[in-house]
Structure formats: structure tokens, C-alpha cells
Protein backbone atom coordinates (compact mmCIF):
# COMPACT_ATOMS: atom_id res chain seq x y z
CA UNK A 1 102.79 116.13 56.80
CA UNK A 2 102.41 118.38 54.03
CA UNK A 3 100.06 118.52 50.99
CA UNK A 4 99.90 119.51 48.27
CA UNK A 5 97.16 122.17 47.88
CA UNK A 6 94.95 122.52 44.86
CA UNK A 7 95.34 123.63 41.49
CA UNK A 8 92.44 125.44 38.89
CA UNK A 9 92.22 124.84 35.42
CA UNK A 10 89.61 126.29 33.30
CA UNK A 11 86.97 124.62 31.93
CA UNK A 12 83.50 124.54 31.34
CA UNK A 13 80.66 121.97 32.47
CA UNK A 14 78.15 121.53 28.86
CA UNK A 15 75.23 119.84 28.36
CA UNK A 16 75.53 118.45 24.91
CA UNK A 17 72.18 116.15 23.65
CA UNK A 18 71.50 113.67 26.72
CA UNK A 19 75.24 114.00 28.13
CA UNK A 20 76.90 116.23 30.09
CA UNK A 21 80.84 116.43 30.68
CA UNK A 22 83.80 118.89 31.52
CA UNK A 23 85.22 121.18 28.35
CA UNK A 24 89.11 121.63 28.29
CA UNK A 25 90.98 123.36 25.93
CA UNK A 26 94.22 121.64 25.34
CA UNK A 27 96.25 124.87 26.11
CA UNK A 28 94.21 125.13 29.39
CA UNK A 29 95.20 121.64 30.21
CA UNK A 30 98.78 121.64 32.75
CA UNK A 31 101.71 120.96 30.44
CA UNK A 32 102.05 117.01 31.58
CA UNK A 33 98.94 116.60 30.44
CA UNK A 34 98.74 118.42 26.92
CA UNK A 35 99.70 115.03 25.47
CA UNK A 36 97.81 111.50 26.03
CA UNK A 37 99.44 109.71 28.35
CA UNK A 38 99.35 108.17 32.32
CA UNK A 39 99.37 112.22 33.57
CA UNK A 40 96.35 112.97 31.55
CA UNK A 41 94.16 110.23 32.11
CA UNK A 42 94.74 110.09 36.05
CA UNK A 43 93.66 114.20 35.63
CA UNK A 44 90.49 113.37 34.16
CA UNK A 45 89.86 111.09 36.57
CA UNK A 46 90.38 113.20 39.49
CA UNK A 47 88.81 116.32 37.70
CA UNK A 48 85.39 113.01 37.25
CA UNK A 49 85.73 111.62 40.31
CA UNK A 50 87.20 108.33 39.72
CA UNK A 51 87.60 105.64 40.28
CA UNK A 52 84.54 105.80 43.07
CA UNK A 53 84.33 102.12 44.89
CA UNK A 54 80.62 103.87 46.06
CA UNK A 55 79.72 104.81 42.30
CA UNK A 56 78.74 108.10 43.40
CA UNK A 57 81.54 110.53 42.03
CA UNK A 58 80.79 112.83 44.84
CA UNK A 59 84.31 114.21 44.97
CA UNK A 60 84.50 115.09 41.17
CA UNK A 61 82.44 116.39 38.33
CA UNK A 62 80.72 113.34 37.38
CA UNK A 63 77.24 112.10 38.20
CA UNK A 64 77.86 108.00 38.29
CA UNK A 65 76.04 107.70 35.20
CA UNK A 66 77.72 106.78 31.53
CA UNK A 67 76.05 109.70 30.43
CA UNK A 68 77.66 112.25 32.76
CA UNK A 69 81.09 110.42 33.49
CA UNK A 70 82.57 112.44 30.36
CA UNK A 71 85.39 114.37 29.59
CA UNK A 72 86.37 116.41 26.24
CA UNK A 73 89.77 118.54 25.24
CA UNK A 74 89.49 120.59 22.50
CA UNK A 75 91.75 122.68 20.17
CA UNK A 76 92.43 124.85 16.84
CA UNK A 77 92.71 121.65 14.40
CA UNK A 78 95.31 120.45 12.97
CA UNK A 79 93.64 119.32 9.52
CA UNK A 80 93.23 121.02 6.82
CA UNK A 81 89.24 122.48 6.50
CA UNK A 82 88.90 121.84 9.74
CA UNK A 83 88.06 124.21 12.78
CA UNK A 84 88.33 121.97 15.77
CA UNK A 85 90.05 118.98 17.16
CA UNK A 86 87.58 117.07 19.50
CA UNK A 87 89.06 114.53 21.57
CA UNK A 88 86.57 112.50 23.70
CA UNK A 89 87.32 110.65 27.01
CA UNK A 90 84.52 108.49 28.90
CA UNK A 91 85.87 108.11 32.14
CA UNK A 92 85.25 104.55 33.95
CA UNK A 93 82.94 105.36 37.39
CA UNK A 94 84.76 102.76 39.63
CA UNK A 95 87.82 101.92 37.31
CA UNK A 96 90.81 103.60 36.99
CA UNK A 97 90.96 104.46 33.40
CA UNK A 98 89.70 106.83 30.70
CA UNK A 99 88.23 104.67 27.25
CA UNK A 100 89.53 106.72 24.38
CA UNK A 101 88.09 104.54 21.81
CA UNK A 102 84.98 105.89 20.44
CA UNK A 103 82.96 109.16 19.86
CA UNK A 104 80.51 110.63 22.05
CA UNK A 105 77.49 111.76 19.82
CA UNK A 106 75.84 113.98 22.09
CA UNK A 107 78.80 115.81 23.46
CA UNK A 108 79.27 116.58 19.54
CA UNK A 109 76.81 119.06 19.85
CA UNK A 110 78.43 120.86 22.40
CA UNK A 111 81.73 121.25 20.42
CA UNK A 112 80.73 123.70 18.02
CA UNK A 113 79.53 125.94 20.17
CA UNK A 114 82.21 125.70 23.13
CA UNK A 115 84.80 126.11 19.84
CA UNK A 116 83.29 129.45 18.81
CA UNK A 117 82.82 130.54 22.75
CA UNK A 118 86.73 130.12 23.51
CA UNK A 119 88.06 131.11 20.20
CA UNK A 120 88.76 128.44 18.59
CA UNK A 121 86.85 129.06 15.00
CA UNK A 122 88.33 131.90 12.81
CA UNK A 123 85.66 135.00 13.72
CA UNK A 124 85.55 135.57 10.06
CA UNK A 125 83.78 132.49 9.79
CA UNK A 126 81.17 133.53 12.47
CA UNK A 127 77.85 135.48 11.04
CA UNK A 128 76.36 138.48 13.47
CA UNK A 129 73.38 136.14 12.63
CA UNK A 130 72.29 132.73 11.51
CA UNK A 131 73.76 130.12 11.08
CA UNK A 132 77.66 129.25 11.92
CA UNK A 133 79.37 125.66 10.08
CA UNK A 134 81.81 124.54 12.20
CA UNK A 135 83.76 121.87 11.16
CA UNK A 136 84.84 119.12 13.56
CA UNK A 137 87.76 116.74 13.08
CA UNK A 138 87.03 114.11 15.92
CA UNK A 139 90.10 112.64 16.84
CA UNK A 140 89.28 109.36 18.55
CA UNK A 141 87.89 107.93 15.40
CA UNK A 142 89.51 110.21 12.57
CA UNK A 143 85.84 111.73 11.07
CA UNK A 144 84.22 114.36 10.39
CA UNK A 145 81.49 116.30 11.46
CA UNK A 146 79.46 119.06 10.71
CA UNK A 147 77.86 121.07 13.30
CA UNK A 148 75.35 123.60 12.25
CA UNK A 149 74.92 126.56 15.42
CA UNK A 150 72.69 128.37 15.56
CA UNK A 151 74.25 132.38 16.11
CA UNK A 152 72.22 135.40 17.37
CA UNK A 153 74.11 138.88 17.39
CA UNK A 154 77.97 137.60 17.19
CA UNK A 155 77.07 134.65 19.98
CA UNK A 156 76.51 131.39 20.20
CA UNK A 157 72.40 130.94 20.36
CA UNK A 158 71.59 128.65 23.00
CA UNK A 159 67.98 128.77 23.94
CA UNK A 160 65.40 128.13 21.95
CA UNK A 161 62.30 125.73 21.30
CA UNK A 162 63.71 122.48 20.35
CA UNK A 163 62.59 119.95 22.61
CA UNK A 164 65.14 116.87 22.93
CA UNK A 165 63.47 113.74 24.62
CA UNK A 166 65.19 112.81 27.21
CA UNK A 167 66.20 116.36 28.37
CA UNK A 168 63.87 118.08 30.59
CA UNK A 169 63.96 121.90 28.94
CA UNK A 170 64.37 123.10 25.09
CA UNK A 171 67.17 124.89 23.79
CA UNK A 172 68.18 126.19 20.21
CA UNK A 173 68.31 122.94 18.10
CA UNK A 174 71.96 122.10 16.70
CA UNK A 175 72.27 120.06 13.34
CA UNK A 176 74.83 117.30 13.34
CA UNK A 177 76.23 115.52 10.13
CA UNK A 178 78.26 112.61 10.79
CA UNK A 179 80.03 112.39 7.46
CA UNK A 180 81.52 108.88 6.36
CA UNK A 181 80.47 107.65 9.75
CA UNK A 182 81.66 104.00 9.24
CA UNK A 183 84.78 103.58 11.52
CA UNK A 184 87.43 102.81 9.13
CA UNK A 185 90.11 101.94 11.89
CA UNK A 186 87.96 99.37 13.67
CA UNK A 187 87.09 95.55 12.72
CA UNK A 188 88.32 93.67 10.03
CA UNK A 189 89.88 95.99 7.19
CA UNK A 190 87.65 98.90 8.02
CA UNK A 191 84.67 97.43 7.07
CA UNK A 192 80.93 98.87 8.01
CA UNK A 193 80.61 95.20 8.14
CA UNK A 194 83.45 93.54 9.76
CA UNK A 195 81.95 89.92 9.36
CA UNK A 196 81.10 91.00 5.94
CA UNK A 197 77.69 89.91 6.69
CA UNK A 198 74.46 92.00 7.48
CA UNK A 199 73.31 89.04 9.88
CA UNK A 200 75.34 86.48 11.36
CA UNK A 201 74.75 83.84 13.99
CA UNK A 202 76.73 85.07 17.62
CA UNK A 203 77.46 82.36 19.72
CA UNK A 204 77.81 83.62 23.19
CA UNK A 205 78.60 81.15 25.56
CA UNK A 206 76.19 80.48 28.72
CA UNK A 207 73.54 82.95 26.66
CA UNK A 208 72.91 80.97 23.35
CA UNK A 209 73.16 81.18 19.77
CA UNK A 210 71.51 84.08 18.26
CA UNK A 211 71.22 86.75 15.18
CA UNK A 212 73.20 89.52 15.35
CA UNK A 213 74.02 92.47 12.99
CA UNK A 214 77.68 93.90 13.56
CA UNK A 215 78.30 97.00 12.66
CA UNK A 216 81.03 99.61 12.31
CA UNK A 217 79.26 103.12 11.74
CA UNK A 218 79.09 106.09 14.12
CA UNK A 219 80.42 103.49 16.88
CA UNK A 220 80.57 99.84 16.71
CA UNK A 221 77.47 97.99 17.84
CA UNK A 222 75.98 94.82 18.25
CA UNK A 223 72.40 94.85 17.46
CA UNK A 224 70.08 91.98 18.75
CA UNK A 225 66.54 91.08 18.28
CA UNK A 226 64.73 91.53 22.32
CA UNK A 227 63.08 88.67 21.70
CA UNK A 228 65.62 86.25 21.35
CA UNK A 229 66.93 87.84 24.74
CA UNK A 230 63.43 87.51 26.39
CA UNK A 231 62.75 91.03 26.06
CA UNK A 232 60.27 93.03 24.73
CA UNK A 233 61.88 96.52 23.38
CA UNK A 234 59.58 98.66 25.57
CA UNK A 235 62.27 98.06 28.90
CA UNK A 236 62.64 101.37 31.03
CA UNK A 237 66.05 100.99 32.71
CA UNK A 238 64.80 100.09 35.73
CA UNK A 239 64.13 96.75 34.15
CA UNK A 240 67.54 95.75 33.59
CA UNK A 241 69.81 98.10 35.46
CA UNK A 242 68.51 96.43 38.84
CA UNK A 243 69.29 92.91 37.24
CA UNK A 244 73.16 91.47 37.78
CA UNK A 245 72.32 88.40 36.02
CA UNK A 246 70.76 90.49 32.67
CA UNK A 247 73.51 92.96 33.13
CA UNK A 248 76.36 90.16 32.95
CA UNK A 249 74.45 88.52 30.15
CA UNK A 250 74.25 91.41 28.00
CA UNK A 251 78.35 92.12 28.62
CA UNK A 252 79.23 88.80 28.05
CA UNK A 253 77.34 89.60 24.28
CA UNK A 254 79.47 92.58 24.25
CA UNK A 255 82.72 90.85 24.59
CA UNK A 256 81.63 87.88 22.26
CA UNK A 257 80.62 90.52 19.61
CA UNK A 258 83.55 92.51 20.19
CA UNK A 259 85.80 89.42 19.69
CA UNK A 260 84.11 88.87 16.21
CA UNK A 261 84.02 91.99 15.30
CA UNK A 262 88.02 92.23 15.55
CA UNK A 263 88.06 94.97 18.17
CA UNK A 264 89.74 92.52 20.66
CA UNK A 265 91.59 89.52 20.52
CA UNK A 266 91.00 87.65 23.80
CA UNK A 267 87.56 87.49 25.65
CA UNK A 268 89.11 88.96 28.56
CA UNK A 269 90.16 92.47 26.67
CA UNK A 270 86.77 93.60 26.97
CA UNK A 271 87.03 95.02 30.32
CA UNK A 272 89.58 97.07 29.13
CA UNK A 273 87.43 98.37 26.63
CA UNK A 274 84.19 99.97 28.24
CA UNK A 275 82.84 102.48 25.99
CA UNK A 276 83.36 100.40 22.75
CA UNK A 277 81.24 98.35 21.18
CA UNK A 278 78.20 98.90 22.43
CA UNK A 279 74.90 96.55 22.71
CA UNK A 280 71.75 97.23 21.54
CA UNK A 281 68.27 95.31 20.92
CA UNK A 282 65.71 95.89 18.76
CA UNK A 283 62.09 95.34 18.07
CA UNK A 284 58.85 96.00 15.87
CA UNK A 285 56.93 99.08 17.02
CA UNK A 286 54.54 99.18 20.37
CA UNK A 287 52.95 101.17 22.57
CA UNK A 288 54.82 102.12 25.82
CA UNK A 289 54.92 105.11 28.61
CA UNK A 290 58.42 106.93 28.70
CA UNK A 291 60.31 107.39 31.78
CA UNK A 292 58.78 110.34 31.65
CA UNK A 293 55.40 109.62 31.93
CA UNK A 294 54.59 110.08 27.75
CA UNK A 295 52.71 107.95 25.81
CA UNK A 296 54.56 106.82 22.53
CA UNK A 297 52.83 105.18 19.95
CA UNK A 298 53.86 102.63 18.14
CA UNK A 299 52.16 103.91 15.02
CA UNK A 300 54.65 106.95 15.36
CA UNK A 301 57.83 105.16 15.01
CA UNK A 302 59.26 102.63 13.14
CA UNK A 303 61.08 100.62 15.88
CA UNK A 304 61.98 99.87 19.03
CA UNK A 305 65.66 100.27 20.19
CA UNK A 306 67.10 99.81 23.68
CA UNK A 307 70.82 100.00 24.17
CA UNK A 308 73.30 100.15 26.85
CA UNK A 309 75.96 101.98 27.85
CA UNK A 310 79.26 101.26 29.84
CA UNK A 311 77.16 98.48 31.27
CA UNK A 312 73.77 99.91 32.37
CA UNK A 313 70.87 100.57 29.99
CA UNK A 314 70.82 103.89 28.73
CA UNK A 315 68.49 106.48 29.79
CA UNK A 316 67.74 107.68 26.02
CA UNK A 317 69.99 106.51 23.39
CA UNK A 318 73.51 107.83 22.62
CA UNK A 319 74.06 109.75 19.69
CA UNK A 320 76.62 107.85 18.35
CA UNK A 321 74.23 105.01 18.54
CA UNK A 322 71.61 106.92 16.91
CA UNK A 323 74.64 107.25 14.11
CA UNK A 324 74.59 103.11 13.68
CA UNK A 325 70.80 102.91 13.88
CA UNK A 326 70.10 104.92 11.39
CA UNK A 327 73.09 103.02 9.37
CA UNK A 328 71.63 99.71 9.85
CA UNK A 329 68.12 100.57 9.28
CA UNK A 330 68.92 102.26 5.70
CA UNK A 331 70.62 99.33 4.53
CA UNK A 332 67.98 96.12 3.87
CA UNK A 333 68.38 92.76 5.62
CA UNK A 334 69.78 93.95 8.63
CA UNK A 335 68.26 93.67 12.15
CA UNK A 336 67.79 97.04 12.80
CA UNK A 337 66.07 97.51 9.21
CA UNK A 338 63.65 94.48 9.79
CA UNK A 339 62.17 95.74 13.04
CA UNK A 340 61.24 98.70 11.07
CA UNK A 341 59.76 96.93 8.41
CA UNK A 342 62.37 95.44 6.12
CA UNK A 343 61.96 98.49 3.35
CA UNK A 344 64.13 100.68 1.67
CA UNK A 345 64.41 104.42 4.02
CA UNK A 346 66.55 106.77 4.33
CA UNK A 347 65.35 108.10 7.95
CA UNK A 348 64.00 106.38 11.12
CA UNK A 349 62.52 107.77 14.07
CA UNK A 350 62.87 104.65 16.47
CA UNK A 351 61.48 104.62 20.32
CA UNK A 352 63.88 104.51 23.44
CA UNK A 353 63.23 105.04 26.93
CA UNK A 354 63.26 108.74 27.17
CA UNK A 355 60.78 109.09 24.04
CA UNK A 356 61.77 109.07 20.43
CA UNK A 357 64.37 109.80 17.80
CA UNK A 358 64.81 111.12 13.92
CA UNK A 359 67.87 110.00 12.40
CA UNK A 360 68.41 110.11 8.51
CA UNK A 361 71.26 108.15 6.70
CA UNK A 362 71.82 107.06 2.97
CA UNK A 363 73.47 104.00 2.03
CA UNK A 364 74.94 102.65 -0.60
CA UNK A 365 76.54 99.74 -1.97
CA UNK A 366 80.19 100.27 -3.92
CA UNK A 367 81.74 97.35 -5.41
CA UNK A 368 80.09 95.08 -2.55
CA UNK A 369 80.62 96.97 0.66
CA UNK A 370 78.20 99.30 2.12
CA UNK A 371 79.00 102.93 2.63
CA UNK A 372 77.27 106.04 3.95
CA UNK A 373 78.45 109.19 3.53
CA UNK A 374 76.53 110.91 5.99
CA UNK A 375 73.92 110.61 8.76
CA UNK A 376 71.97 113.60 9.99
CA UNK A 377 70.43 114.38 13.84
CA UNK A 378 69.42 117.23 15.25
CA UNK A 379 70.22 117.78 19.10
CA UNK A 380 70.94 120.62 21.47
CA UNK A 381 73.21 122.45 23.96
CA UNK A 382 74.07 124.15 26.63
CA UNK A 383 76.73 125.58 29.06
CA UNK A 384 75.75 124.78 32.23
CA UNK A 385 78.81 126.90 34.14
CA UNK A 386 82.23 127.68 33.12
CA UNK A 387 85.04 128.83 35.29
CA UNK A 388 87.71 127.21 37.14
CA UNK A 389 88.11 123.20 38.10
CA UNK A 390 89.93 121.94 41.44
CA UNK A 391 91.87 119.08 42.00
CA UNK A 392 94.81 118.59 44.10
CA UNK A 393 97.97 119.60 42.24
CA UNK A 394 99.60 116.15 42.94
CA UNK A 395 96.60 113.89 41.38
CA UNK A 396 98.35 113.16 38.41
């Protein structure tokens, strides 16, 4: 019987924050899967490894994590005063399909400089050395963001000094603006708010009746308080990831806050929708050790926040949820910005399990709903090796 042997298409495997995933540009891409559709998604999941019954992705790219099941096509954009189109696909580890609804923060950092590595900013807007602006249209949410990289003789500036918790080595440090970051397509009307309030009362069903804050900004997210949970805030993931019966608690919140939120309109949709909205639990500041081994002190943050990700806890905290706490916590009388104190700021640096975080939003209040127009992180990147990716040329 014969097979049909394997294909290569380029790409290039980046580390971008605390995620990794496979760079495409959309002309690299075979033609049936230039455009979204069945032929694309069942690429990706080859190229990933997926779906994986063992949740190993040994025979793909992936590393059975939510943080390295990614996958991201880029191109020249499309919009006006724009560089890039960024199109983001997590890929499910032992599901057969790709969630294109929602961002991934930490692969942002990773666009700008793949973009200006594989031609896809105008060179004229390239310095020999300092600093380049490349702006980023992401597609799966229709924002914008700014990445600031950092450029050293004509090239893209990749090592450097800027330690990232949760990522072993430095690298150059890479400024991300999120601009507008509430998610105008999601929840009711496009709110930040889709409830319209900052706290309401989420009645999940087997769990309990607790406070919630829902918001739309960076990616949707359901904030909790850990102790109405019967945690603490200071969980490593080995905590919860080993427990089935916290793990199906905390997606049965996900699907109850999804449902009010408007993102779905049955319970049951929720399944379908892995990477978005995410859960997340908050708490005053403590003492804990990292994963890592660190001491953090309490007195040098302003909160606790845990959160998890396609249904495991999250080894750091995903930039995109970085996006929503810093959201939250600049706006007063929401969850997140009671945990740090219940006072008016415009950045937090908040505890996870890797180590700790700086993100800085402003909010403000127009006519009774809450905007931002921009929140601020700094992260880093890296190409880890670029080339050629195999899969067999009948996969999709």
C-alpha cells in the first residue's frame, strides 16, 4: 500500500514570554491551507501533534502543555498603519481542534521580531540601531498592539539581560502595548463588563454561589476570590493539576462564567471553547517559594493571582491574562483590585507560580462604561530554530 511521503514547510519554533509555538507565514503555508478552514486546522494539528490520546505530542511540535501546544501564521497586514497580521491558534493536546478565539499574550512578543526576520515590516521602518515599532493587527480579536524590539546593527536584538520569571535565561526585553484591550466582539454588546457589573454573584452548580468579576479585556476572564474556593493564592501547580475533582470544579466555573458572560449559549458549548474564557483566583499578598525555588515576598507585590489554562493551572501567568489583571486591578471595586488593596493604581506587580509580574493599565470611566486604552508589559523572545517542518503530505 502506498503512502504518501512527507511534505516541508517553513517555519520557525519561537519562544515568545512563557510560550513557545511554531511561526508560519501565510505564503509559506500549502495553498489549502492559506485560508481558515477544516485543511488548516487538521495541519496545525499534525504540524502540534494532535490530538495525542497519551498527552505527550511526541509525534509533533508540541510539548503537552497549554503553554507550548501553540501555533501562529503571520503576514504583511491588511490594515491600514499596520505592519503585521497575527493570527493565533492554541491547538487542543488530545482534541481534534484548533481554538481560534482569543490572543496569546506571550507569543505577542515573538511577532515583532519574527515580522522583521522574514520581511514582513517595510526595512525603511527598521533603524541600524535602537529601537524598531512594529505594529501588530491581531486578528483573532481585531486589536492592536505595539511591540517595541529592540534592533542592534540592522537585526533583530535578541539577547540581553532581562530576566522573565518563569523562563530560565534572559534575553533582550520586548515592550508590549495592548491598546484598547477590552474585547469588543465578545459578551454582551462589547462590554469590558458584560454583566455590567464589577462584582456579581456566579452560581455554579455542584460548586456554590460565589463573587465573581467578569471581564472582557486582553481575554475574557473570570476572576474569583481563593478563598471562597478553599484556596490560598500561593498554589504551585502541582496542587491542582494532580486533582480531577479541583480541575472539574474549576471548568465547570469556566463554563458557568462563560454562559453569563455571553460567550456561549448552552453549558455544554464550553468544550468547544478551550482557550476562552479563562479562570483565575485571586488573593491578598503572602509569602511563598516559586516553583523555582525563590522566595517572594508578599511585601513586594500587591496580590496574589493563580490562573489556569486550557484546563491545568498555569505555570506563570499568560500574558493575555496579565492584560485583564492589570484591567481589573486599575478599576476600583473589582476582585482583582481588592486583593491588592482596594485603591486607585495604575500598575500591579501581582505573584504567580513562576515569580512575579509588572503590568500597568489606565482606566477610565466614559458615560458609565469602563475603558482602557492601553496596558503595558514588558516580556522577551527568542528563536529557538527555524527551518523546515514535516508532516505527511496527506494530513490535511
Amino acid at each position: 500500500m502506498a503512502h504518501a511521503p512527507q511534505i516541508k514547510i517553513p517555519a520557525t519554533y519561537m519562544r515568545g514570554g512563557t510560550s513557545k509555538g511554531v511561526f508560519f507565514s501565510l505564503n509559506d503555508l500549502p495553498e489549502a491551507a492559506q485560508t481558515a478552514g477544516p485543511a488548516r486546522d487538521a495541519l496545525l494539528l499534525r504540524v502540534i501533534g494532535s490530538p495525542d490520546p497519551y498527552d505527550k505530542q511526541i509525534d509533533g511540535m508540541g510539548g503537552a502543555t497549554s503553554s507550548t501546544s501553540k501555533t501562529v501564521i503571520l503576514s504583511k497586514s491588511t490594515k491600514a498603519d499596520h505592519d503585521v497580521d497575527y493570527l493565533f491558534g492554541q491547538v487542543s493536546i488530545d482534541k481534534p481542534f484548533v481554538d481560534w478565539s482569543g490572543n496569546c499574550g506571550n507569543l505577542s512578543a515573538a511577532v515583532g521580531s519574527f515580522a522583521i526576520s522574514n520581511g514582513l515590516v517595510d526595512a525603511s521602518r527598521i533603524p541600524q540601531n535602537g529601537v524598531a515599532v512594529v505594529r501588530v493587527w491581531q486578528a483573532n480579536i481585531g486589536k492592536t498592539i505595539i511591540a517595541h524590539v529592540p534592533i542592534t546593527h540592522g537585526e533583530v536584538q535578541e539577547t540581553g539581560d532581562f530576566e522573565l520569571d518563569g523562563v530560565t535565561f534572559p534575553a533582550a526585553e520586548v515592550q508590549l502595548e495592548f491598546l484598547d484591550p477590552a474585547a469588543e466582539e465578545e459578551g454582551a454588546g462589547g462590554s469590558m463588563f458584560p454583566t455590567g457589573n464589577l462584582i456579581d454573584d456566579l452560581e455554579v452548580p455542584g460548586v456554590g454561589t460565589f463573587k465573581s468579576t467578569l471581564i472582557n479585556a486582553g481575554i475574557p476572564t473570570i476572576f474569583v476570590n481563593a478563598e471562597d474556593i478553599g484556596y490560598t493564592g500561593t498554589e504551585l501547580q502541582g496542587a491542582i493539576n494532580g486533582d480531577l475533582k479541583a480541575l472539574a470544579m474549576f471548568e465547570t466555573i469556566r463554563a458557568c462564567g462563560a454562559l453569563r458572560m455571553g460567550l456561549i449559549s448552552s453549558l455544554d458549548e464550553a468544550a468547544k471553547r478551550q482557550h476562552t474564557p479563562k479562570v483565575a483566583f485571586v488573593a491578598k499578598p503572602a509569602d511563598y517559594i516559586a516553583s523555582s525555588g525563590k522566595a517572594i515576598s508578599g511585601g513586594d507585590i500587591d496580590l496574589l493571582v493563580r490562573a489556569l489554562s486550557m484546563g491545568k493551572l498555569h505555570h506563570a501567568m499568560m500574558g493575555t491574562a496579565a492584560v485583564a489583571i492589570g484591567t481589573a486591578a486599575a478599576i476600583s471595586g473589582t476582585l482583582v483590585n481588592l486583593a491588592a488593596g482596594g485603591v486607585e493604581r495604575n500598575a500591579v506587580r501581582f505573584g504567580h507560580p513562576s515569580g512575579t509580574l509588572r503590568v500597568g493599565a489606565q482606566a477610565t470611566q466614559v458615560n458609565g462604561e469602563w475603558t482602557v486604552k492601553k496596558a503595558i508589559m514588558s516580556r522577551s523572545a527568542r528563536v529557538l530554530m527555524e527551518g523546515f517542518v514535516r508532516v505527511p503530505g496527506d494530513s490535511f
